[in-house]
Protein backbone atom coordinates (compact mmCIF):
# COMPACT_ATOMS: atom_id res chain seq x y z
CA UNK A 1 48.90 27.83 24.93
CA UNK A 2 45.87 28.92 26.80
CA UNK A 3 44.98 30.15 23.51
CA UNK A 4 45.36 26.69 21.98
CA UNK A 5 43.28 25.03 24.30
CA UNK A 6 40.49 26.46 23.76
CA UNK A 7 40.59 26.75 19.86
CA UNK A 8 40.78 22.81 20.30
CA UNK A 9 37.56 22.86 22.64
CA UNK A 10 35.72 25.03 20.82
CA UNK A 11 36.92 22.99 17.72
CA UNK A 12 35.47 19.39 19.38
CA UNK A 13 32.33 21.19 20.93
CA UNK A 14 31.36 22.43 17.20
CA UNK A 15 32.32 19.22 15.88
CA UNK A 16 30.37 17.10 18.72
CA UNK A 17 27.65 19.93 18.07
CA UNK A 18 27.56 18.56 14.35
CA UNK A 19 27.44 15.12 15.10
CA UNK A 20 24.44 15.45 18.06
CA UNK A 21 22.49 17.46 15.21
CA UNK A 22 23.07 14.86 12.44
CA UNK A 23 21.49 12.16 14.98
CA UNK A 24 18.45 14.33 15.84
CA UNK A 25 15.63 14.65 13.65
CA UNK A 26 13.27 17.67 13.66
CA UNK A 27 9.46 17.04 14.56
CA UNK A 28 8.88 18.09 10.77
CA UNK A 29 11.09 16.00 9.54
CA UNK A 30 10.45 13.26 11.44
CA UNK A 31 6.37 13.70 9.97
CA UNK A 32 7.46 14.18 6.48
CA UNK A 33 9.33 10.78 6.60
CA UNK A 34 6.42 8.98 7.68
CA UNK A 35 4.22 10.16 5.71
CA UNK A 36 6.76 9.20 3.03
CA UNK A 37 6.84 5.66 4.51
CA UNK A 38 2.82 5.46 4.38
CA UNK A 39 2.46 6.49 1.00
CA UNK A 40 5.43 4.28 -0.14
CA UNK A 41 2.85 1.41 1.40
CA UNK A 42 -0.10 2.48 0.51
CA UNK A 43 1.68 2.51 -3.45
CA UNK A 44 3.43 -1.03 -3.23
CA UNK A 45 -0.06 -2.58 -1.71
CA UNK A 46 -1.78 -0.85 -4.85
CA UNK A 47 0.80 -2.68 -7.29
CA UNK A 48 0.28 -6.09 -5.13
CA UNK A 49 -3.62 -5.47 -5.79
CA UNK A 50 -3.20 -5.05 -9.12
CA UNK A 51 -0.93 -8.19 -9.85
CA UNK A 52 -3.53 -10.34 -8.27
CA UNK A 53 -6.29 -8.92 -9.86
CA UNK A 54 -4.57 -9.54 -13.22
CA UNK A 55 -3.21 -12.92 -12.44
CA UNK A 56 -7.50 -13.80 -11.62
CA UNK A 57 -8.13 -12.26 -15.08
CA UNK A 58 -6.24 -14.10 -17.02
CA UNK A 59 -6.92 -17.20 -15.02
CA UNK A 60 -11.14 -16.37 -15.82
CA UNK A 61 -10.10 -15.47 -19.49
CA UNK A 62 -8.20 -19.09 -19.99
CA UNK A 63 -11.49 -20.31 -19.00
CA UNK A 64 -13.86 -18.43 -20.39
CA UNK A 65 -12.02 -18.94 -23.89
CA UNK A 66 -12.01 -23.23 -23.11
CA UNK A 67 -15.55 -22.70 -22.52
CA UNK A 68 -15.75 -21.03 -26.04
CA UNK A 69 -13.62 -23.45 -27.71
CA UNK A 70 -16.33 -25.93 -26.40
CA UNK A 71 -19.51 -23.71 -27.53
CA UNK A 72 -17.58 -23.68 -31.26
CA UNK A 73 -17.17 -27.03 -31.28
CA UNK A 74 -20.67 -27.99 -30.46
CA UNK A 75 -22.20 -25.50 -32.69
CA UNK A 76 -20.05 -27.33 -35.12
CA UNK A 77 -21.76 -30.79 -34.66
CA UNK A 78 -25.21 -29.31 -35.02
CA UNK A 79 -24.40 -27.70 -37.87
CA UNK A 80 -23.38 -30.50 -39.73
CA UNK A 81 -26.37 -32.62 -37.86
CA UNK A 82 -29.03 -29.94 -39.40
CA UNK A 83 -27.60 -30.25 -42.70
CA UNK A 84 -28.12 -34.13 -42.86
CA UNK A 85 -31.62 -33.75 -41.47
CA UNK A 86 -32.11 -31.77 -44.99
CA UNK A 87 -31.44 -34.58 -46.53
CA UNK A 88 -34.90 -37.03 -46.87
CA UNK A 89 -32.56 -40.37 -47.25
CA UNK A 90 -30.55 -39.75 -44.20
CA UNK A 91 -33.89 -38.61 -42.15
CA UNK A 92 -35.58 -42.21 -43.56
CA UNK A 93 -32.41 -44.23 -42.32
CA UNK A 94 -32.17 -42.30 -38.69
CA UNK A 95 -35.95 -42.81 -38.20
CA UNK A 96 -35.69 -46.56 -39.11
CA UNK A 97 -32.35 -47.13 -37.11
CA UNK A 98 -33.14 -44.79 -34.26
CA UNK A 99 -37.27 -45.43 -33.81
CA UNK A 100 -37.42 -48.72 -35.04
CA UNK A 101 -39.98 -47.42 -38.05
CA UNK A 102 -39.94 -49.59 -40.79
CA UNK A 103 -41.32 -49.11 -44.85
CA UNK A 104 -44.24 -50.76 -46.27
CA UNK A 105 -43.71 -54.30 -46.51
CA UNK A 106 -41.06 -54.22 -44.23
CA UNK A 107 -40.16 -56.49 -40.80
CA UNK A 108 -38.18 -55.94 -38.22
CA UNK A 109 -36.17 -58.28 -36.49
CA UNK A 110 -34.97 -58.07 -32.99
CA UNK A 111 -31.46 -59.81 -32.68
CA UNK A 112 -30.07 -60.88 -29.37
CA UNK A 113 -26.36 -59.62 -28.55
CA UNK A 114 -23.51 -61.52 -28.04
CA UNK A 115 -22.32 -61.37 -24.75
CA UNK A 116 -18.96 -63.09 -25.92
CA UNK A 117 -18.38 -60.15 -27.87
């Protein structure tokens, strides 16, 4: 019985032994884990970096290509503006109706407005 008794304390003293050395953490350990936990932020503040740096991108591409759309456009209208200047009729009737230049023999009439209108 004697015998008995202390199987069953040695028993609970390796088992308490087991459970006091799953709760303790080595020094080394203890490093290694937060280390881990510093590189594991250092790696998810890289990622949130990155996302916001490619969320501005796009935002300054989706401008940059209205912008273009804009530059087409115009280039577009003075395109078709230089090819009616090359032609002599249109330049004689913009001339007239813009600067108020008349042909030979020719009056010009000033017209008041209509305010009704």
């Amino acid at each position: 019985m004697a015998e008995e008794k202390t199987k069953k304390k040695k028993t609970t003293e390796t088992k308490a032994k087991k459970k006091t050395s799953k709760r303790k953490m080595t020094p080394l350990l203890r490093l290694f884990c937060y280390i881990m936990i510093f590189i594991s932020g250092l790696l998810l503040w890289r990622v949130f970096d990155e996302v916001y740096t490619t969320m501005t991108l796009k935002k300054q591409l989706a401008e940059v290509q209205e912008k273009y759309q804009e530059v087409l456009d115009e280039n577009a209208y003075l395109t078709s503006e230089r090819e009616k200047l090359e032609d002599p009729d249109y330049v004689a009737s913009y001339a007239r109706g813009t600067y108020l230049l008349s042909k030979d023999d020719e009056q010009i009439f000033y017209l008041p407005e209509d305010e009704n209108k």
